[in-house]
C-alpha atoms as a PDB file:
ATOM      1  CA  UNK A   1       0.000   0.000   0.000  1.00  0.00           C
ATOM      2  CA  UNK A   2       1.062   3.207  -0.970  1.00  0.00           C
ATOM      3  CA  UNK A   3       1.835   5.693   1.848  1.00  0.00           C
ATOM      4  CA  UNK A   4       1.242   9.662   1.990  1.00  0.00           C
ATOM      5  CA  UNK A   5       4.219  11.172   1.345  1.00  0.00           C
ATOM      6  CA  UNK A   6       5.637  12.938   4.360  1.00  0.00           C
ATOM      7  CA  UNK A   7       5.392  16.635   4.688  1.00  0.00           C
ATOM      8  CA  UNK A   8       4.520  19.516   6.255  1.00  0.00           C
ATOM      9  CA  UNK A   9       1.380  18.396   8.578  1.00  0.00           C
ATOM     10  CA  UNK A  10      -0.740  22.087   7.825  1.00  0.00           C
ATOM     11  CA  UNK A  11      -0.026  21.468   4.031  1.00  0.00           C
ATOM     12  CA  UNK A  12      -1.334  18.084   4.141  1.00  0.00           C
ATOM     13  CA  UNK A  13      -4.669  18.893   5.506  1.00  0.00           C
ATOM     14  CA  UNK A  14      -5.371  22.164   3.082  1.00  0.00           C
ATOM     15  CA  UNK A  15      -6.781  20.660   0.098  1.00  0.00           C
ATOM     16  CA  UNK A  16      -4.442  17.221   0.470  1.00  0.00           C
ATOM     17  CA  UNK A  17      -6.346  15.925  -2.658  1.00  0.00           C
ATOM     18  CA  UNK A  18      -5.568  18.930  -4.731  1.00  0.00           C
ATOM     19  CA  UNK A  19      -1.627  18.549  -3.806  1.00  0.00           C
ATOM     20  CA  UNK A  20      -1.652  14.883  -4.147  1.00  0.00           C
ATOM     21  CA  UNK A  21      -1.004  14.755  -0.885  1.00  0.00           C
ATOM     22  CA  UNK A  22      -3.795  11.947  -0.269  1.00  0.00           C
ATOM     23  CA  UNK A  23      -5.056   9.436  -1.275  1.00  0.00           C
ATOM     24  CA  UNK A  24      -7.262   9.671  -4.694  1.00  0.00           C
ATOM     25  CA  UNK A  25      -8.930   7.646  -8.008  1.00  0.00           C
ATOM     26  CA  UNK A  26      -7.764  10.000 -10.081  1.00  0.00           C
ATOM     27  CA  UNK A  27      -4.925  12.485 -10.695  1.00  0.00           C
ATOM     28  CA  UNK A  28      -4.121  15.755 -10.093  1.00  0.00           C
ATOM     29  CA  UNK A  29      -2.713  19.137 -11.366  1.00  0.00           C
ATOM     30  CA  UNK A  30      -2.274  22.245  -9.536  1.00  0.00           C
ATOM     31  CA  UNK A  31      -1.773  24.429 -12.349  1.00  0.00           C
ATOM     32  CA  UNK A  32      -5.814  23.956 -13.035  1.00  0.00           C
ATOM     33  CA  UNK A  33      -6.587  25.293  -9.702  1.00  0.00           C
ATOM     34  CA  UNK A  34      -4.043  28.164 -10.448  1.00  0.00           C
ATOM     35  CA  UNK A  35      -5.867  28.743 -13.556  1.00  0.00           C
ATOM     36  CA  UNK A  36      -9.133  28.580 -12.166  1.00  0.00           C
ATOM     37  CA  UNK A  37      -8.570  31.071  -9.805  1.00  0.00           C
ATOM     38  CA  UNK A  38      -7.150  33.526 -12.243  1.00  0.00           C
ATOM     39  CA  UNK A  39     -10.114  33.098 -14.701  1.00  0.00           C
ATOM     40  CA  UNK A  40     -12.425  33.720 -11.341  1.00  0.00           C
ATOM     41  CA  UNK A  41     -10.415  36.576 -10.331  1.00  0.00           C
ATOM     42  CA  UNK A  42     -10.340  38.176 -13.419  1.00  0.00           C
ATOM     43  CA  UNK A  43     -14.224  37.931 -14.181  1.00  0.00           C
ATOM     44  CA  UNK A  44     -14.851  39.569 -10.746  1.00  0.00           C
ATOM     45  CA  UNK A  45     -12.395  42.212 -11.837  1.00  0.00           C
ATOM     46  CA  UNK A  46     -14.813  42.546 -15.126  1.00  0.00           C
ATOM     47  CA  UNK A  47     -18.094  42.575 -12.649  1.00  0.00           C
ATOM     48  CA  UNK A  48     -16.977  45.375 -10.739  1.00  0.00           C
ATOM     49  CA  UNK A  49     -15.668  47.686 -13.843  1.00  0.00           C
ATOM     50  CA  UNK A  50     -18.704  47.108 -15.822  1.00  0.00           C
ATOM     51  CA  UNK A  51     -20.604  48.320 -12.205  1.00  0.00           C
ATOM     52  CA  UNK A  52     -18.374  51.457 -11.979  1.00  0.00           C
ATOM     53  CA  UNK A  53     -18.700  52.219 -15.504  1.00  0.00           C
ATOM     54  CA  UNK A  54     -22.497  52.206 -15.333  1.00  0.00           C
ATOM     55  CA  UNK A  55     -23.095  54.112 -11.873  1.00  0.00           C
ATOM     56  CA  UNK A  56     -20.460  56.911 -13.516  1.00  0.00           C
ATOM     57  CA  UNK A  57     -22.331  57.096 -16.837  1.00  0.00           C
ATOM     58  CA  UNK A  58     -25.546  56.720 -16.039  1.00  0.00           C
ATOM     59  CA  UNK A  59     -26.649  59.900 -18.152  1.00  0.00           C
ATOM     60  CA  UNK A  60     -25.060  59.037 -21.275  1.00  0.00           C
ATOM     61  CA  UNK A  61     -26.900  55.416 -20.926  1.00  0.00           C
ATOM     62  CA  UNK A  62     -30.000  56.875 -20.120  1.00  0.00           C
ATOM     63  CA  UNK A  63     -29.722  59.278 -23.601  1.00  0.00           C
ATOM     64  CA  UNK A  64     -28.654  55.912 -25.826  1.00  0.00           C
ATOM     65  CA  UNK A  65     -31.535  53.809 -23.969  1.00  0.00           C
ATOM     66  CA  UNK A  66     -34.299  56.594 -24.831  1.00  0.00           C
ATOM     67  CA  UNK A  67     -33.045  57.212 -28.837  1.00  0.00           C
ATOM     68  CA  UNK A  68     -34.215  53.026 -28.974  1.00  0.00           C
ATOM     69  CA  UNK A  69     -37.648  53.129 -27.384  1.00  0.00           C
ATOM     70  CA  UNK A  70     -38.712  57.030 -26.125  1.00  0.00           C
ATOM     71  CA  UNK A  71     -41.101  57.056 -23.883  1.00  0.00           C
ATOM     72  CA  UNK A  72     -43.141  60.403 -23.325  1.00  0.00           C
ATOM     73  CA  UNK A  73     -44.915  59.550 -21.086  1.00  0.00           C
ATOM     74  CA  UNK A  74     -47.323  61.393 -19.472  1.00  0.00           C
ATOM     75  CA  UNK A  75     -47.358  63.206 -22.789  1.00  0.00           C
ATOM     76  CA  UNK A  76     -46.550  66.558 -21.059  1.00  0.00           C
ATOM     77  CA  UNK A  77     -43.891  69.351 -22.305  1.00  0.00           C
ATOM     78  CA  UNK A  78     -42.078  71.162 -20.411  1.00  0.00           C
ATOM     79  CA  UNK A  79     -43.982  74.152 -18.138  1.00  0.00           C
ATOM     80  CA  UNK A  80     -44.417  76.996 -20.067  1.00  0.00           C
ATOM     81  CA  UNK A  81     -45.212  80.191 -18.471  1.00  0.00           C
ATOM     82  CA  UNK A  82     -48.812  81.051 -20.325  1.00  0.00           C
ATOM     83  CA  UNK A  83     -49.467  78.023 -21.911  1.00  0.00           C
ATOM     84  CA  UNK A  84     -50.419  74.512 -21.733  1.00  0.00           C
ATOM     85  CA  UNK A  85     -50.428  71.489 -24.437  1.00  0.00           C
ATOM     86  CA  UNK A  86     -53.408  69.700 -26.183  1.00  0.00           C
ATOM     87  CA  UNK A  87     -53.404  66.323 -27.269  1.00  0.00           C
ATOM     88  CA  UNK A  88     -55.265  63.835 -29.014  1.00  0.00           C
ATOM     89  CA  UNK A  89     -55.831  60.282 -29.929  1.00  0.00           C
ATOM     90  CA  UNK A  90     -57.616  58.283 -32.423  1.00  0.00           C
ATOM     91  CA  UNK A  91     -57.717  54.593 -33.629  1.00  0.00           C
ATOM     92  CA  UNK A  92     -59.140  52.331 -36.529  1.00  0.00           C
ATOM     93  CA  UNK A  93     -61.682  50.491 -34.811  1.00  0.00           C
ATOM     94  CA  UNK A  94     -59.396  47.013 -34.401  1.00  0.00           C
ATOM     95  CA  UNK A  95     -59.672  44.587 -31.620  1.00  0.00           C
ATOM     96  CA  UNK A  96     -56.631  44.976 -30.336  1.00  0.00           C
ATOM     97  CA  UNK A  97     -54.993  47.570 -28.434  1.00  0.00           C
ATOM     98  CA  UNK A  98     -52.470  50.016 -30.011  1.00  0.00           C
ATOM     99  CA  UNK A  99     -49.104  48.521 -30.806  1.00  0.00           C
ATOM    100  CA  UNK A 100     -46.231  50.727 -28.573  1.00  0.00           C
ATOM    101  CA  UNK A 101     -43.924  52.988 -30.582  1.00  0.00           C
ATOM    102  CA  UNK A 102     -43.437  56.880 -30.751  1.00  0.00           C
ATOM    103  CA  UNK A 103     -45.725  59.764 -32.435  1.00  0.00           C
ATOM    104  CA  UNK A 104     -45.044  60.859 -36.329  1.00  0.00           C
ATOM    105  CA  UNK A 105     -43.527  63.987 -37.279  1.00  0.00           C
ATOM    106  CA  UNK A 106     -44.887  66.801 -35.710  1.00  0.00           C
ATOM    107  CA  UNK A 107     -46.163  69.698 -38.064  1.00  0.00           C
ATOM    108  CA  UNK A 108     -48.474  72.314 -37.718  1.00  0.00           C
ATOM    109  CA  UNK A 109     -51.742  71.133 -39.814  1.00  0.00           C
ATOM    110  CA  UNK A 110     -52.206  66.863 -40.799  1.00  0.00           C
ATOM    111  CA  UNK A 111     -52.868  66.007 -44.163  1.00  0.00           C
ATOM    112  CA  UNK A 112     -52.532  62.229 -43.766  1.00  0.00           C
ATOM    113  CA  UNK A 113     -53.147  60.605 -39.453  1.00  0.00           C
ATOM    114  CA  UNK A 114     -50.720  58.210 -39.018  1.00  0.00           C
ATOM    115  CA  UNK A 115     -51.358  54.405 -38.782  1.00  0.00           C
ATOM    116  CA  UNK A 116     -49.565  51.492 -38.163  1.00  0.00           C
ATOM    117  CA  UNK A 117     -51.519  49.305 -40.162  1.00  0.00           C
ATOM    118  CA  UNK A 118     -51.862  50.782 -43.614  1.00  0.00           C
ATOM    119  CA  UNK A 119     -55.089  50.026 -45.311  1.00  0.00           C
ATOM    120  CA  UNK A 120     -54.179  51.607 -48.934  1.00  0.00           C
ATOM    121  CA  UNK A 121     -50.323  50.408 -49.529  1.00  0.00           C
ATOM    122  CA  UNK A 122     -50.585  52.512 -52.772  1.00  0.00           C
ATOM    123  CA  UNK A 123     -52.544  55.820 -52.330  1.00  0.00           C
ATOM    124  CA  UNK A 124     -52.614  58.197 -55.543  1.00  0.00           C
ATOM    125  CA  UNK A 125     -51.628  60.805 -53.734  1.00  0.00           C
ATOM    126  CA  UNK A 126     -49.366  59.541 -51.203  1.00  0.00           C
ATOM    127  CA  UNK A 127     -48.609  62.432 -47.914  1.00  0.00           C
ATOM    128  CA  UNK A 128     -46.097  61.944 -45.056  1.00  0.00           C
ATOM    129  CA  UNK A 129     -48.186  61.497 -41.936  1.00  0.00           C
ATOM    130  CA  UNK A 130     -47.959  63.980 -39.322  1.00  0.00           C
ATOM    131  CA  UNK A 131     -49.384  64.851 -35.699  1.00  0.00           C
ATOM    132  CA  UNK A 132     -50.202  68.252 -34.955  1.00  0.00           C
ATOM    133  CA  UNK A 133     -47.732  70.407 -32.907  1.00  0.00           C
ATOM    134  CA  UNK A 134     -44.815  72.409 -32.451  1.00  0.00           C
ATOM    135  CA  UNK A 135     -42.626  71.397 -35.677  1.00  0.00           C
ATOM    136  CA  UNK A 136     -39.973  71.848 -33.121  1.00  0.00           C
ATOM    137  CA  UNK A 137     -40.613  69.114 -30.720  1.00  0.00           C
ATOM    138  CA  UNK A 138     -38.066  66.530 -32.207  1.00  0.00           C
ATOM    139  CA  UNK A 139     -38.606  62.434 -30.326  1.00  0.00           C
ATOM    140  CA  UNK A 140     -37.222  59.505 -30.504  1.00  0.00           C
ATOM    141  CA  UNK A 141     -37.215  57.543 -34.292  1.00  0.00           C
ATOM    142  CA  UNK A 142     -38.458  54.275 -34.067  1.00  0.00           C
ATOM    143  CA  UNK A 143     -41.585  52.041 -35.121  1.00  0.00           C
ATOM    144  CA  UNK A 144     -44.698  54.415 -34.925  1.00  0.00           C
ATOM    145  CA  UNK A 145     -47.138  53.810 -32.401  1.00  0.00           C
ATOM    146  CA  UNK A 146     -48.794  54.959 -29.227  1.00  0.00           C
ATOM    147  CA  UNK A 147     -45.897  55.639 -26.736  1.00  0.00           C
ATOM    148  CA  UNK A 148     -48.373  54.696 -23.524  1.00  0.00           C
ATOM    149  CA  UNK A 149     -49.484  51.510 -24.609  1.00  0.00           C
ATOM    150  CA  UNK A 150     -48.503  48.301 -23.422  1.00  0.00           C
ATOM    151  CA  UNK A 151     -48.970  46.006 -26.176  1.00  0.00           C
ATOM    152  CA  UNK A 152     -45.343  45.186 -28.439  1.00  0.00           C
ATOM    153  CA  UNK A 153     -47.244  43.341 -30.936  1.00  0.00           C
ATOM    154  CA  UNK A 154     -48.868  42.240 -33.213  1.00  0.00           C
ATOM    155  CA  UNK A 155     -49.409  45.517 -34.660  1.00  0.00           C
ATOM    156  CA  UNK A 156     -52.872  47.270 -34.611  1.00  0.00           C
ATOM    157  CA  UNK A 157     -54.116  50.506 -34.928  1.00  0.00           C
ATOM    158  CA  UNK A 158     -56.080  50.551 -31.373  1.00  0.00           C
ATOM    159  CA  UNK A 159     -59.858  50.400 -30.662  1.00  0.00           C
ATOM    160  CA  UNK A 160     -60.656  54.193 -31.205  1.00  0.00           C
ATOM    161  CA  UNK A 161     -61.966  55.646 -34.381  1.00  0.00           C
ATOM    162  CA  UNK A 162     -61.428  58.581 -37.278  1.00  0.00           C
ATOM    163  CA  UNK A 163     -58.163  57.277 -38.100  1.00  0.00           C
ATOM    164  CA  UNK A 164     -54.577  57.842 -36.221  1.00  0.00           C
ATOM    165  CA  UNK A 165     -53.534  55.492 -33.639  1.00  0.00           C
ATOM    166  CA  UNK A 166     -54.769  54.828 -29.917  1.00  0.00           C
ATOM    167  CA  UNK A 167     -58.239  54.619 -27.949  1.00  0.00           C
ATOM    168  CA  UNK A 168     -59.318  58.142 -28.861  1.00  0.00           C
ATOM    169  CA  UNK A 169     -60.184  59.857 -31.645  1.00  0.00           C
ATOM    170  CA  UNK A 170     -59.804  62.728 -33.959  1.00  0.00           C
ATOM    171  CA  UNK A 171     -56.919  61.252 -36.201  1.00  0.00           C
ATOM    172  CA  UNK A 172     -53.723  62.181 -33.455  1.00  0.00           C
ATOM    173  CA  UNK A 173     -52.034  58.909 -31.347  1.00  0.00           C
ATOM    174  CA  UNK A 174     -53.292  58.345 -27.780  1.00  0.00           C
ATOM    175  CA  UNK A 175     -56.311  58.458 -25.704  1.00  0.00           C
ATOM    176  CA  UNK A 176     -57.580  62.131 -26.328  1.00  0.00           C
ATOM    177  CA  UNK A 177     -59.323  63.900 -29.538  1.00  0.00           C
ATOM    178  CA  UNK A 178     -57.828  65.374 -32.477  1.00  0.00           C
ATOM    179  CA  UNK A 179     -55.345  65.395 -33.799  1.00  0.00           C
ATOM    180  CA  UNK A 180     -52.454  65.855 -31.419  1.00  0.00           C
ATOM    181  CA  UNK A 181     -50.940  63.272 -28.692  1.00  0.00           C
ATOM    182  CA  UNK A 182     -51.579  62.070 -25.321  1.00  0.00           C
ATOM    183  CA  UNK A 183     -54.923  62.504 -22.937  1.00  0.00           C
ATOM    184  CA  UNK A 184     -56.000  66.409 -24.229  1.00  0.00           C
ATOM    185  CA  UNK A 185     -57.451  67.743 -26.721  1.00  0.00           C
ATOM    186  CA  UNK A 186     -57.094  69.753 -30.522  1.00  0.00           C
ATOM    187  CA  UNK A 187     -53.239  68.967 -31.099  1.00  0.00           C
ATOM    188  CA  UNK A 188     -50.330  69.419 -29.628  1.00  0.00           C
ATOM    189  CA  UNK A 189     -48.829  67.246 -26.859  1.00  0.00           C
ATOM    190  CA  UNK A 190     -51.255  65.786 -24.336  1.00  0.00           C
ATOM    191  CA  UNK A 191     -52.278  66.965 -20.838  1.00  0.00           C
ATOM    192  CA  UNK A 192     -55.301  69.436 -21.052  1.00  0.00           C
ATOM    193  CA  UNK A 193     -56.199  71.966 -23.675  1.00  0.00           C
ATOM    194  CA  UNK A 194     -54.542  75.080 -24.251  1.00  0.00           C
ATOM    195  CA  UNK A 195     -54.356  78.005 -22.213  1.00  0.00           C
ATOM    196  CA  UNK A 196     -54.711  81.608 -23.934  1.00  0.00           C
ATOM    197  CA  UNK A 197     -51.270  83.339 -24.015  1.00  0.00           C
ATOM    198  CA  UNK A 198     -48.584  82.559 -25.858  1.00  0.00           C
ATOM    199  CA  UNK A 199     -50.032  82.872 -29.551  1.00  0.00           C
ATOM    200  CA  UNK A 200     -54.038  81.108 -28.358  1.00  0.00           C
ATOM    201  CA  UNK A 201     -55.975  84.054 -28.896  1.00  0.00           C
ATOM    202  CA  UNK A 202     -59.230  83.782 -26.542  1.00  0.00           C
ATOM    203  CA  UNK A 203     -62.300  82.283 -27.426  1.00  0.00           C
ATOM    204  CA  UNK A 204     -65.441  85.012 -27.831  1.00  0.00           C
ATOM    205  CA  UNK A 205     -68.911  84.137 -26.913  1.00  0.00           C
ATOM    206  CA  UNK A 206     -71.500  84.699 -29.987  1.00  0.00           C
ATOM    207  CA  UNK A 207     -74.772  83.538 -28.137  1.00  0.00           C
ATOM    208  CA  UNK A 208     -74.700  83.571 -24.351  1.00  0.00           C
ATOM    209  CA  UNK A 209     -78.110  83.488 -22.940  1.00  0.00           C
ATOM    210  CA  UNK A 210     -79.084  84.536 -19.490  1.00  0.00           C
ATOM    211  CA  UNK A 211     -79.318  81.700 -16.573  1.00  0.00           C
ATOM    212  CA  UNK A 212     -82.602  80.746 -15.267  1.00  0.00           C
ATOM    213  CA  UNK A 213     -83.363  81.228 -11.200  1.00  0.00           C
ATOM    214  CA  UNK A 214     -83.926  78.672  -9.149  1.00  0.00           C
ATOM    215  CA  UNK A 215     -87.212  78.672  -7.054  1.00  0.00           C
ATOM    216  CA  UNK A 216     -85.007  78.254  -3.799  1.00  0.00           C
ATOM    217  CA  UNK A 217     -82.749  80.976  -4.620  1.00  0.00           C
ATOM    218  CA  UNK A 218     -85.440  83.533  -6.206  1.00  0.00           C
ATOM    219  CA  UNK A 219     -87.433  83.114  -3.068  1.00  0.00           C
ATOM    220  CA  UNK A 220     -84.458  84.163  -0.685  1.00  0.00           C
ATOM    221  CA  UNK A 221     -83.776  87.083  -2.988  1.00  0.00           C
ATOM    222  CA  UNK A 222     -80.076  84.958  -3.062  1.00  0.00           C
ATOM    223  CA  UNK A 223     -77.333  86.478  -5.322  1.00  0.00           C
ATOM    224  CA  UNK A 224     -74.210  85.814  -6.491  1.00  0.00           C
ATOM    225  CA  UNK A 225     -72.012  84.575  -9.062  1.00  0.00           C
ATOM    226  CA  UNK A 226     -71.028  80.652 -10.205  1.00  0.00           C
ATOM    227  CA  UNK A 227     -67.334  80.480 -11.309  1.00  0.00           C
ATOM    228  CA  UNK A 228     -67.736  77.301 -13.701  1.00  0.00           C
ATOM    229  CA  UNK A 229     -64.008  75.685 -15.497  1.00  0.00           C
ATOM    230  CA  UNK A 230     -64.491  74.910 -18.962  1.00  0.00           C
ATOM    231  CA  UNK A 231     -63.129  73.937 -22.189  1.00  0.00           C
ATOM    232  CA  UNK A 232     -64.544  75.492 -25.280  1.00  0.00           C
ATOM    233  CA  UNK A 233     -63.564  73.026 -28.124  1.00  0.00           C
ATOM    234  CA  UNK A 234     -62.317  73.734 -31.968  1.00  0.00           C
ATOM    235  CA  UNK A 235     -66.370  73.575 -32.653  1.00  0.00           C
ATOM    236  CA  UNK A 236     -66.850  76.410 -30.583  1.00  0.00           C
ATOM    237  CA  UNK A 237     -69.181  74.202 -28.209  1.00  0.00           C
ATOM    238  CA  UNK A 238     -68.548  74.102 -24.024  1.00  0.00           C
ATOM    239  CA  UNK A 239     -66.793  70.798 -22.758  1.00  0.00           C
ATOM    240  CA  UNK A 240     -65.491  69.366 -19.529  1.00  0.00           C
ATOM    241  CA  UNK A 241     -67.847  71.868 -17.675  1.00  0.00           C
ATOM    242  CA  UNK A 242     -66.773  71.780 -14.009  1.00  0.00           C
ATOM    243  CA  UNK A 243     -67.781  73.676 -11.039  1.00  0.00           C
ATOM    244  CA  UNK A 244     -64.871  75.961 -10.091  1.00  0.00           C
ATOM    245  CA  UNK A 245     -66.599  78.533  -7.298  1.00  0.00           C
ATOM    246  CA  UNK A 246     -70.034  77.226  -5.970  1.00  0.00           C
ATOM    247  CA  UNK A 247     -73.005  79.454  -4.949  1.00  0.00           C
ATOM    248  CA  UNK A 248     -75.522  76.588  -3.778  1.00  0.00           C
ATOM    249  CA  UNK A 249     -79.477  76.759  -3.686  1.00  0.00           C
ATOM    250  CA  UNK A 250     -79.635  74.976  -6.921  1.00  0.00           C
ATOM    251  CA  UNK A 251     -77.611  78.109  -9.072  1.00  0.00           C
ATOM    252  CA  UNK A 252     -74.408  76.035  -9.654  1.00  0.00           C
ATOM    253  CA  UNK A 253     -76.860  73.344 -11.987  1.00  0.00           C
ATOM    254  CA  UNK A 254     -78.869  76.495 -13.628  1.00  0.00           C
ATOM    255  CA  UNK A 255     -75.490  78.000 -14.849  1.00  0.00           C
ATOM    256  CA  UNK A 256     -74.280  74.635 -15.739  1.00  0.00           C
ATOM    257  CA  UNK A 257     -77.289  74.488 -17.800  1.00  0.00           C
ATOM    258  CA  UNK A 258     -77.420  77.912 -19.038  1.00  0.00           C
ATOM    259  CA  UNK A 259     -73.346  77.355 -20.668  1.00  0.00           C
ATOM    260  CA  UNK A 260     -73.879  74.321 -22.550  1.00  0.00           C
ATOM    261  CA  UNK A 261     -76.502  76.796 -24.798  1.00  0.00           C
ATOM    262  CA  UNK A 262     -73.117  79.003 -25.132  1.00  0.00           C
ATOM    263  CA  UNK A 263     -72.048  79.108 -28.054  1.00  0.00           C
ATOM    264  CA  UNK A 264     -68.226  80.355 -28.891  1.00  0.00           C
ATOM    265  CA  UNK A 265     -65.942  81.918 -31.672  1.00  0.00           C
ATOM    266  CA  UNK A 266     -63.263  79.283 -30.714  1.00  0.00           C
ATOM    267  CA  UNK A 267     -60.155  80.040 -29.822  1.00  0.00           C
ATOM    268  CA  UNK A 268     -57.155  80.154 -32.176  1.00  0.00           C
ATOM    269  CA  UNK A 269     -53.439  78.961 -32.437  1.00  0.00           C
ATOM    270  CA  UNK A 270     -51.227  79.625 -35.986  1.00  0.00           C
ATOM    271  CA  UNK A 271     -54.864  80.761 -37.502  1.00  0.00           C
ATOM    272  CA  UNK A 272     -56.023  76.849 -36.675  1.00  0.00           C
ATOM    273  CA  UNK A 273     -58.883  76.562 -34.390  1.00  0.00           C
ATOM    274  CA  UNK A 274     -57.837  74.886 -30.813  1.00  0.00           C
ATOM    275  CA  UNK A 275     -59.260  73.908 -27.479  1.00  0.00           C
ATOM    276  CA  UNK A 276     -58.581  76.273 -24.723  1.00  0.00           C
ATOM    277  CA  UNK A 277     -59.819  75.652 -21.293  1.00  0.00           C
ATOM    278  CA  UNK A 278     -61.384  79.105 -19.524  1.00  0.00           C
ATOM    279  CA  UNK A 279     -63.059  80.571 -16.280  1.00  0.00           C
ATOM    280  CA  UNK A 280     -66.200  81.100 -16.914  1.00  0.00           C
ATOM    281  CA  UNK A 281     -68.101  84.168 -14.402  1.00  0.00           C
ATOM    282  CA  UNK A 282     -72.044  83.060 -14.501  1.00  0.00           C
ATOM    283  CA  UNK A 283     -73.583  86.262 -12.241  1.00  0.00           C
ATOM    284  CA  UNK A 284     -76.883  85.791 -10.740  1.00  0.00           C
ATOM    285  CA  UNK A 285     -78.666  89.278 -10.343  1.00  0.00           C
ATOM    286  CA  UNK A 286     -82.691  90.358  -9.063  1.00  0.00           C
ATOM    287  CA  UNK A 287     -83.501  93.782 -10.464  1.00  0.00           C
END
């Protein structure tokens, strides 16, 4: 029988296999567990570079990362100091939900909505297709689609209707109406309508007639005046009417009433009819 050879008892018991320094079916060679522990070494050395490198670039990752899939989300510029954005939506009546991608070119009137399915592969008059707003506003290229939606594929125009992209409608890409993008309304990029100031003139009332009393109020000779939040659309017609400043005893539903009847020179942006949401004062007077 083969004895252990004779050594340095510590040696013997680290790793006495690995040494040949015990007993053992088959043979061994050190230089694999030298190489072994280099290769391990070196890929923690790789780990902890690659780490480094992203934590101290983080920015110019974030930049390449957004060129490949932009995301606008919520569909919101930045703050301006006298204005806010539209938006819009639209859709081609499909079944399934609006394939994810980013808006068209921006321009300031459509001639074609965009689409990601295309109906007519060979139009006689083919036009790029565009989104309305600031021909400025430069995003990400990529597939078109709607930038909130979920869904990578298969591709589909979304549920809404008059053409575009998304669950709205009005020709634009997202959830809103007309034909701008995001949750808003009459172009531009989503988040409410438009706010007069910075080039959206204000919309002017052509037919405003007088608010009916209310029994409760006319009998305690009550006055006052209903602040009401609305947004007067590219038709001219009241929208989104919301109480802003109540006056109770039944006068806040009268003047409710009393605006939808309004009707309104709308307001204007580039000479294009827009939505603009405005205060509305509805006074309440006994003479």
């Amino acid at each position: 029988m083969t004895q252990p050879p004779k050594g340095d008892p510590g040696a013997q018991q680290f790793m006495s296999t690995l040494f040949g320094l015990d007993y053992g079916t088959y043979g061994t060679k050190p230089t694999n567990f030298v190489y072994s522990f280099l290769l391990h070494t070196v890929a923690a050395v790789l780990v902890l570079v690659s780490t480094t490198f992203v934590v101290s670039h983080r920015q110019e990752i974030k930049q390449t990362v957004t060129g490949i899939v932009t995301d606008i989300s919520p569909y919101v510029l930045p703050p301006a100091k006298d204005q806010a954005g539209g938006g819009g939506g639209g859709g081609d009546r499909d079944k399934l939900q609006a394939t994810k991608g980013v808006p068209p070119k921006f321009a300031r009137e459509q001639f074609t909505p965009p689409a990601i399915v295309i109906r007519n592969s060979d139009p006689k008059l083919p036009m790029e297709a565009t989104v309305v707003g600031p021909p400025e506003l430069k995003l990400g290229t990529g597939p078109t689609g709607d930038p909130l939606s979920s869904v990578l594929g298969p591709p589909s125009n979304g549920t809404g209707s008059g053409g575009g992209i998304g669950t709205g409608s009005g020709g634009g890409v997202g959830s809103g109406r007309g034909p701008g993008v995001g949750p808003g309304w009459g172009g531009g990029i989503g988040g409410g309508a438009y706010r007069v100031g910075g080039g959206v003139s204000a919309p002017r009332a052509v037919y405003a007639p007088d608010p009916e009393y209310s029994e409760e109020a006319r009998k305690a000779k009550y006055q006052g005046t209903v602040v009401l939040w609305v947004v007067i659309g590219p038709d001219g017609k009241p929208h989104d009417i919301r109480v802003q400043r109540t006056l109770g005893m039944g006068l806040d539903e009268k003047a409710i009433e009393a605006v939808k009847q309004w009707k309104f020179d709308p307001a204007r942006k580039d000479g294009q009819p827009v939505a603009v949401q405005i205060n509305v004062e509805v006074n309440f007077r006994l003479y």
